[in-house]
C-alpha atoms as a PDB file:
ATOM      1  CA  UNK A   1      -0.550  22.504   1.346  1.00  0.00           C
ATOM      2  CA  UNK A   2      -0.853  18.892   3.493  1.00  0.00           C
ATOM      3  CA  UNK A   3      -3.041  20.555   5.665  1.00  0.00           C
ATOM      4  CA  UNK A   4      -5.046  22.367   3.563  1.00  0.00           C
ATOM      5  CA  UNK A   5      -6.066  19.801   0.497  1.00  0.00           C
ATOM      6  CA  UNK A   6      -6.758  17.405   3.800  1.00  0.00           C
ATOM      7  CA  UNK A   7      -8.858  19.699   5.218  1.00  0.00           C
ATOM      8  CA  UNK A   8     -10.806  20.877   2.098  1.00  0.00           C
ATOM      9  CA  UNK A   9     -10.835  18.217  -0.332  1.00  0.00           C
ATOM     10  CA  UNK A  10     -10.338  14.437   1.742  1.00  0.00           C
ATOM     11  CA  UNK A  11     -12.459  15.640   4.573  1.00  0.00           C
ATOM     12  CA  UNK A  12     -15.112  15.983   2.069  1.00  0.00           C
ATOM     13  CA  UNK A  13     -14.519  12.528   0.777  1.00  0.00           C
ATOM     14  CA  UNK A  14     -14.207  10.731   3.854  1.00  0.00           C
ATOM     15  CA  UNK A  15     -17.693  11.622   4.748  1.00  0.00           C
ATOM     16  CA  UNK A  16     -19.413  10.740   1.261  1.00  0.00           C
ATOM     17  CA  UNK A  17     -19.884   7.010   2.372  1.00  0.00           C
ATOM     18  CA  UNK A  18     -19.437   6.535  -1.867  1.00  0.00           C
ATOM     19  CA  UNK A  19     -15.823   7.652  -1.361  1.00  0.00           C
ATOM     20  CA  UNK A  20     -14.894   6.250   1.509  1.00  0.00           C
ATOM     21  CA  UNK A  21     -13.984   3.328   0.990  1.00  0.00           C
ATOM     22  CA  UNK A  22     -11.944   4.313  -2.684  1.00  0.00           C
ATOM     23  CA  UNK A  23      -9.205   6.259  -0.713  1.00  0.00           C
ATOM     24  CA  UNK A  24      -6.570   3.435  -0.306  1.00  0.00           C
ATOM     25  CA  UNK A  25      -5.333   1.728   2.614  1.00  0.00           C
ATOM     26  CA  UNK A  26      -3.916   3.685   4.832  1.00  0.00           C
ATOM     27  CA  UNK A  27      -0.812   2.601   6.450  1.00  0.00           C
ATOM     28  CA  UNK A  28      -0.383   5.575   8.939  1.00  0.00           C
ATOM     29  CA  UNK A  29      -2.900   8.314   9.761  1.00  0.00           C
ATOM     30  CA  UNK A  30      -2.862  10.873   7.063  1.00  0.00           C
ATOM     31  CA  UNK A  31      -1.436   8.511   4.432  1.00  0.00           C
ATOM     32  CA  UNK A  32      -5.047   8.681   2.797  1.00  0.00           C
ATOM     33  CA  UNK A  33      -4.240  12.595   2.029  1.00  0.00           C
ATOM     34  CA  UNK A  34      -1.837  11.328  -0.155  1.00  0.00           C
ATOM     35  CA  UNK A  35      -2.882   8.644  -2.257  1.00  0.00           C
ATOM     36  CA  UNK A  36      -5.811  10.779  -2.864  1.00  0.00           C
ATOM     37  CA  UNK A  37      -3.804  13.696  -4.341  1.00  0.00           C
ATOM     38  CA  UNK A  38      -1.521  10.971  -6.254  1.00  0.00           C
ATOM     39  CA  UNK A  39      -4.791   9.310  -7.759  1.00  0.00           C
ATOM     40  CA  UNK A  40      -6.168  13.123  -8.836  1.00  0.00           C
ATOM     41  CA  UNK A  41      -2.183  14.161  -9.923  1.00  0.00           C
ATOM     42  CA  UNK A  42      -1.013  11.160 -11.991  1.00  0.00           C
ATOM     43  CA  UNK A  43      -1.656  10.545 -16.228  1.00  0.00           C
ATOM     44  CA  UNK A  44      -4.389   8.797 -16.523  1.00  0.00           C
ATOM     45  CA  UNK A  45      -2.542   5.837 -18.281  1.00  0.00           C
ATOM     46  CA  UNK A  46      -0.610   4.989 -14.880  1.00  0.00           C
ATOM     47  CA  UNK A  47      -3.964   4.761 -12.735  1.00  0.00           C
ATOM     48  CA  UNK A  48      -5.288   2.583 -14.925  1.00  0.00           C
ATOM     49  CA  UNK A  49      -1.967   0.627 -14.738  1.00  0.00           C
ATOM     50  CA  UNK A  50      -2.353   0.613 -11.135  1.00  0.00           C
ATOM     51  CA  UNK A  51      -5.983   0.191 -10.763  1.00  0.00           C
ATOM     52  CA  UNK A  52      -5.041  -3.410 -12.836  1.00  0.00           C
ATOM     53  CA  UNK A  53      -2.182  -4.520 -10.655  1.00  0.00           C
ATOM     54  CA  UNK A  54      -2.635  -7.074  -7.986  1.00  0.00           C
ATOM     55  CA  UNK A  55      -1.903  -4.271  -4.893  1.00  0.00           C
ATOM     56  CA  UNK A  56      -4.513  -1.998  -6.535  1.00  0.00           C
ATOM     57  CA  UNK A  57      -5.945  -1.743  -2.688  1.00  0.00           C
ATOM     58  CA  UNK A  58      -3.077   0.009  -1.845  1.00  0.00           C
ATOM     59  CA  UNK A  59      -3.752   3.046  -4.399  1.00  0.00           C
ATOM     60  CA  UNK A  60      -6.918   5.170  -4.381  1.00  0.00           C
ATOM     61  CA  UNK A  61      -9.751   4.835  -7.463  1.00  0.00           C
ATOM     62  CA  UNK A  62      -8.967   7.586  -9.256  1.00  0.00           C
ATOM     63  CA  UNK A  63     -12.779   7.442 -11.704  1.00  0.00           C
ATOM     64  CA  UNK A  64     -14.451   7.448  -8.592  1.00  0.00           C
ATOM     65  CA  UNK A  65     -12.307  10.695  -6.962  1.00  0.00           C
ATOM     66  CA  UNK A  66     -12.667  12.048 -10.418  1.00  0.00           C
ATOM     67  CA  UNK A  67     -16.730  12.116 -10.379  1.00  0.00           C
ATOM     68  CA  UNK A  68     -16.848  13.567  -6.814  1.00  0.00           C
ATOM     69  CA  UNK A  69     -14.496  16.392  -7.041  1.00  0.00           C
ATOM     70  CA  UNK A  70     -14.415  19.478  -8.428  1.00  0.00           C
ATOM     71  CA  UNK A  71     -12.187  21.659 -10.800  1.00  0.00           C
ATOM     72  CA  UNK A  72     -10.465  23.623  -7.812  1.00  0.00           C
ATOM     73  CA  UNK A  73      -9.836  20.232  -5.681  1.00  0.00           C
ATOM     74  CA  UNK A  74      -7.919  18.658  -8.511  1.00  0.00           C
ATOM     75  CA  UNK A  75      -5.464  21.536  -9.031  1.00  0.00           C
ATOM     76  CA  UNK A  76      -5.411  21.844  -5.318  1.00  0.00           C
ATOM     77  CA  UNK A  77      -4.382  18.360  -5.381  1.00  0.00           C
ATOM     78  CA  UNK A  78      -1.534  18.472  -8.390  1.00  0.00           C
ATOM     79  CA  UNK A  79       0.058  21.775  -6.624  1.00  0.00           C
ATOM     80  CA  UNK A  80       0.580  19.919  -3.343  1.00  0.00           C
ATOM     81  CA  UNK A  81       1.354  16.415  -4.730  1.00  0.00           C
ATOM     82  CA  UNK A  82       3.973  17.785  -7.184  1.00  0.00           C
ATOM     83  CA  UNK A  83       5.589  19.986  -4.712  1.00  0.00           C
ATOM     84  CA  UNK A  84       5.899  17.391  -2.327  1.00  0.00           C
ATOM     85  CA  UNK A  85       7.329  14.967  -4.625  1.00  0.00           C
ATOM     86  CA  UNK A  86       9.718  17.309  -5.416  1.00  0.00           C
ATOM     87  CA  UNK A  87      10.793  18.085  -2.383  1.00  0.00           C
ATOM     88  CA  UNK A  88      11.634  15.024  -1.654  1.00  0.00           C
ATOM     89  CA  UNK A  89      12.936  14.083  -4.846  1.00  0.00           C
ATOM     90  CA  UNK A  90      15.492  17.982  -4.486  1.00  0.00           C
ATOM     91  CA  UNK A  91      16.416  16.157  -0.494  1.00  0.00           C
ATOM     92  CA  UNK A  92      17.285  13.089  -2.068  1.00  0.00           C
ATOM     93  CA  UNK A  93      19.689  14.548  -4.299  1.00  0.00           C
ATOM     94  CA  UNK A  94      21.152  17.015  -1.934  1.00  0.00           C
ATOM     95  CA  UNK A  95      21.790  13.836   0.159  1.00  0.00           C
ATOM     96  CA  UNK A  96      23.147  11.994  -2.863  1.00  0.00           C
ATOM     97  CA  UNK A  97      25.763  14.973  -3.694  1.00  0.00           C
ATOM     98  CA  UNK A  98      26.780  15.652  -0.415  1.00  0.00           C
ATOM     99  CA  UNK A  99      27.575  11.898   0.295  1.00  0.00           C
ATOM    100  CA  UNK A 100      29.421  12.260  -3.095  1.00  0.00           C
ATOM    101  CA  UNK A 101      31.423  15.208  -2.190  1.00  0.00           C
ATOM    102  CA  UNK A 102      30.164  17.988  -4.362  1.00  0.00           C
ATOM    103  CA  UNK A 103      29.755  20.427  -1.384  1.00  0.00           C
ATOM    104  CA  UNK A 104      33.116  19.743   0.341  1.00  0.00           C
ATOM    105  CA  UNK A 105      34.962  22.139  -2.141  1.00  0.00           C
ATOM    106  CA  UNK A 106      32.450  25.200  -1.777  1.00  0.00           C
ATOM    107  CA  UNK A 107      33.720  27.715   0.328  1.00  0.00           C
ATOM    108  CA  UNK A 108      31.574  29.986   2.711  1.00  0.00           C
ATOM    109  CA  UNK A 109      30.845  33.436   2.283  1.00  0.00           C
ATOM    110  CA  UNK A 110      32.002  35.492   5.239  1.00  0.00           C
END
């Protein structure tokens, strides 16, 4: 899903020179891919929030994104950005209930 929404949709907005420079900073290579599916995944009422804050560089504009994609790139983007927050979200609790102990009592099947 990484691969793909940065191939269909952010390639397309890197090149629109109106876009390019609403896409966030970008701390590593890639990280771009990301913001833009958070700005195009998130209620409105938080971009705003973030568009006012003082590190609103660090986000991308989601009005701007909004106007320049279409209907398939912004379900494109929710799919992938919820997934991967919740795959990370489902590894940080594995991690938090196996340091906890939960999985030391469950007994293999053989």
């Amino acid at each position: 899903m990484y691969v793909a929404f940065g191939q269909i949709t952010v390639r397309k907005l890197r090149k629109n020179p109106a876009t390019k420079d609403k896409l966030g900073f970008e701390f590593v290579s890639g990280w771009d891919i990301i913001k833009v599916a958070q700005a195009l995944s998130l209620p409105r009422f938080i971009t705003d929030k973030l568009k006012q804050s003082p590190l609103s560089s660090l986000f991308a504009d989601a009005e701007v994104l909004f106007e320049y994609t279409n209907r398939f790139d912004r379900i494109l983007a929710r799919a992938f950005y919820w997934l991967f927050t919740g795959a990370g979200l489902a590894l940080a609790l594995m991690a938090l209930l196996d340091t906890l102990g939960l999985f030391d009592y469950i007994e293999p099947l053989t």
